[in-house]
Protein backbone atom coordinates (compact mmCIF):
# COMPACT_ATOMS: atom_id res chain seq x y z
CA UNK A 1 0.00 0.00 0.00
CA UNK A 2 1.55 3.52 1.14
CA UNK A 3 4.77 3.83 2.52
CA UNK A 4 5.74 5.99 5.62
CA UNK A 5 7.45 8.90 3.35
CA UNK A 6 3.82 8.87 1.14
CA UNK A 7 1.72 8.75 4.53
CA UNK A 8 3.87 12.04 5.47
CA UNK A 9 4.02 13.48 1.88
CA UNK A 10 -0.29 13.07 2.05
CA UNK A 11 -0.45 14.14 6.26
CA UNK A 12 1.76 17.67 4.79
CA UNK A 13 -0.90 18.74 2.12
CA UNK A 14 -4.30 17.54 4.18
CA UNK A 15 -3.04 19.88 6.50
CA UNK A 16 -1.83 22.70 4.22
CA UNK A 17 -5.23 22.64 2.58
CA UNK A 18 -7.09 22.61 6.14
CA UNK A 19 -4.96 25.25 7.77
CA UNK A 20 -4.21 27.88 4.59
CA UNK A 21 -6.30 30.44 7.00
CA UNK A 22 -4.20 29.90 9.69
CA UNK A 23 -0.29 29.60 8.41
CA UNK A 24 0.32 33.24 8.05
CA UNK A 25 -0.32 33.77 11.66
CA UNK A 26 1.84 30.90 12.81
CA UNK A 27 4.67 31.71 10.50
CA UNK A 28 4.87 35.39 11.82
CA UNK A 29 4.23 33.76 15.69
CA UNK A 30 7.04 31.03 14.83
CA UNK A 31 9.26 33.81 13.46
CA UNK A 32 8.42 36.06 16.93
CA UNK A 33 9.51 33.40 19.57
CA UNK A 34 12.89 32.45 17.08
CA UNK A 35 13.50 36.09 17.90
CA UNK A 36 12.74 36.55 21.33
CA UNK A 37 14.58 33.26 22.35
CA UNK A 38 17.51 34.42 20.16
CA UNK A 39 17.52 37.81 21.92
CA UNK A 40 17.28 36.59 25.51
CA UNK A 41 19.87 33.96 24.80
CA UNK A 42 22.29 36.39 23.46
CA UNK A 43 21.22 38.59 26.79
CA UNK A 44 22.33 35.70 28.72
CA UNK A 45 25.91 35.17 27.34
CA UNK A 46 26.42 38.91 27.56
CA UNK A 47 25.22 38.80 31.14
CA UNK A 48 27.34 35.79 31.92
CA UNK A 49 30.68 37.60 30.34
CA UNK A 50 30.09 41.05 32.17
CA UNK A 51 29.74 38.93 35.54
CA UNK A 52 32.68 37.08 34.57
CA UNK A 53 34.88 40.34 34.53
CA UNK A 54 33.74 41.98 37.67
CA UNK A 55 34.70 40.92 41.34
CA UNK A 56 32.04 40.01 43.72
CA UNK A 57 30.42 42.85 46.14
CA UNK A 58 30.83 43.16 49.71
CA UNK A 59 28.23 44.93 52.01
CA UNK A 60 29.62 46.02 54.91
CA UNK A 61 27.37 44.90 58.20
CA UNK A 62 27.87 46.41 61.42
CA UNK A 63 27.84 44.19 64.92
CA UNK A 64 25.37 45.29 67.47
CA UNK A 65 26.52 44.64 70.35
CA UNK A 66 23.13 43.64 73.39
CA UNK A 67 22.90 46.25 75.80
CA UNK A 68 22.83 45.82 79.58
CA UNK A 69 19.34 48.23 79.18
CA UNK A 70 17.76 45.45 76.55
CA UNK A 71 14.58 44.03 77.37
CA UNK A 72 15.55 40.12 77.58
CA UNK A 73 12.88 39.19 74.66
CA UNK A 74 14.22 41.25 72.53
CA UNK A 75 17.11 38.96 72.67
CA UNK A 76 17.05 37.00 69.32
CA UNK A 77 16.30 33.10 69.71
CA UNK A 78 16.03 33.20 73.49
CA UNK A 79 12.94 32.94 75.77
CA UNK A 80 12.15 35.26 78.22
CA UNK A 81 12.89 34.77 81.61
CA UNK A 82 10.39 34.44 84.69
């Protein structure tokens, strides 16, 4: 009977003829998301070469030191006493 490159060769035009409407529109779609993954993956190798030529940040903290005045609950991870 058919072979598998004749079952694909028929499968191609059924749906041509069923979907002419509709190709434009999924053409210009397809053609949108090749160029927004193409832009965010060139976003990505640009991001990962600018972070490769920088050194990392430090943020400064400053110590608190507890106070003989602090309330005891305010104490962080202890109870307070009875």
């Amino acid at each position: 009977m058919f072979g598998l490159s004749e079952l694909a060769v028929i499968l191609i035009v059924v749906i041509a003829v069923l979907a002419a409407k509709k190709l434009p529109e999924l053409a210009r779609s397809a053609g949108k998301s090749a160029r927004i993954l193409k832009a965010e993956a060139r976003a990505m190798n640009t991001e990962d070469q600018d972070a490769e030529g920088t050194t990392p940040r430090t943020i400064r903290g400053e110590t608190v030191a507890r106070g003989a005045g602090a309330p005891e609950a305010d104490r962080a991870g202890e109870t307070p006493r009875s």
